[in-house]
Protein backbone atom coordinates (compact mmCIF):
# COMPACT_ATOMS: atom_id res chain seq x y z
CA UNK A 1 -2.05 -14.70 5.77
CA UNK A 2 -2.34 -14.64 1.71
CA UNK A 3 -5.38 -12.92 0.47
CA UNK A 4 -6.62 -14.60 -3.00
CA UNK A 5 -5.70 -11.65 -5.78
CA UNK A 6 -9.45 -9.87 -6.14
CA UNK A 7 -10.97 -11.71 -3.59
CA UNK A 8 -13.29 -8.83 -1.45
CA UNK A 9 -10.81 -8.89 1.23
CA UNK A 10 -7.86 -8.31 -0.94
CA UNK A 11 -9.89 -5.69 -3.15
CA UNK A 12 -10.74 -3.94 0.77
CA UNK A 13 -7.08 -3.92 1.19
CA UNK A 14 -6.43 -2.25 -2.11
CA UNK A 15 -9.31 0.43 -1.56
CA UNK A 16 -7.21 0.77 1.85
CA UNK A 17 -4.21 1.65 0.16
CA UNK A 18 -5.75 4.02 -2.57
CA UNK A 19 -7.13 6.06 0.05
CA UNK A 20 -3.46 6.43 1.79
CA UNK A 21 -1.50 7.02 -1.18
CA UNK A 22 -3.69 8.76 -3.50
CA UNK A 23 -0.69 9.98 -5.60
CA UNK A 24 -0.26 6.30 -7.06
CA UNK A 25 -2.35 4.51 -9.54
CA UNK A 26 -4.74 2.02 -8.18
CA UNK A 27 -2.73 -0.82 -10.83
CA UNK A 28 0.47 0.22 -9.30
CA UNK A 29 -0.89 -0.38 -5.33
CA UNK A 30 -2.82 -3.48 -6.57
CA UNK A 31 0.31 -4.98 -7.99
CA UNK A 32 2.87 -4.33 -5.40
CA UNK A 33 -0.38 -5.76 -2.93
CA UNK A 34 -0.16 -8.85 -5.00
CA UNK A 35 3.78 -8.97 -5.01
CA UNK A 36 3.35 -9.28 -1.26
CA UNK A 37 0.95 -12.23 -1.11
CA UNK A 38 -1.76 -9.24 -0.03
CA UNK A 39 0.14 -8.13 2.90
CA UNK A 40 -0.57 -4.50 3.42
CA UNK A 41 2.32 -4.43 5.92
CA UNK A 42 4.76 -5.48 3.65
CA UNK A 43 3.37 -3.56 0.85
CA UNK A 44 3.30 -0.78 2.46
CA UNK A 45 6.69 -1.03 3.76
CA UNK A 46 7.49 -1.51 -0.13
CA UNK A 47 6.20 1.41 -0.92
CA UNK A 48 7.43 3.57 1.73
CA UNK A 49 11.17 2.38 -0.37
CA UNK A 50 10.10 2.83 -3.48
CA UNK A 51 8.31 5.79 -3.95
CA UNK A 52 10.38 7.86 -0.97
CA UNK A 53 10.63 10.80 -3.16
CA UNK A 54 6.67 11.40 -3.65
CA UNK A 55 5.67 13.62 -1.39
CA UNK A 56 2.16 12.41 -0.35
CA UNK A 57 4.14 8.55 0.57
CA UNK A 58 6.60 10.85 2.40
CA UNK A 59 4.09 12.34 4.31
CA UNK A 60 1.85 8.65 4.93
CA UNK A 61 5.40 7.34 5.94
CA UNK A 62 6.08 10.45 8.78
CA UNK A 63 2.28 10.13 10.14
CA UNK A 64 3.03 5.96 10.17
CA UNK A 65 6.16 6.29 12.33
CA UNK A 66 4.26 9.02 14.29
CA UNK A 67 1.93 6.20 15.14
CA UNK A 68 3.87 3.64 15.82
């Protein structure tokens, strides 16, 4: 499913992903959300690649895989 770019439900997804990686700036998150069509999954994933050296994604990625 596509979320419209700063629709509430793609702006609750955003919020979503500010809270887990806190050590990003809210344009970078929103952008990379929009990149993926508003997929957290995806974005996520994304993130997880791209920012493997910060520490605080580092940590969100080893409590994700704990998880699932």
């Amino acid at each position: 499913m596509s979320l419209a770019v700063n629709s509430p439900e793609f702006n609750n997804e955003v919020e979503v992903l500010v809270q887990r990686f806190p050590s990003l700036e809210e344009s970078v998150l929103r952008e990379i959300l929009e990149k993926n069509n508003g997929h957290s999954g995806k974005t996520t994933r994304q993130i997880f690649k791209e920012y493997s050296e910060d520490p605080v994604v580092e940590e969100s990625k080893r409590e994700f895989e704990m998880k699932f």
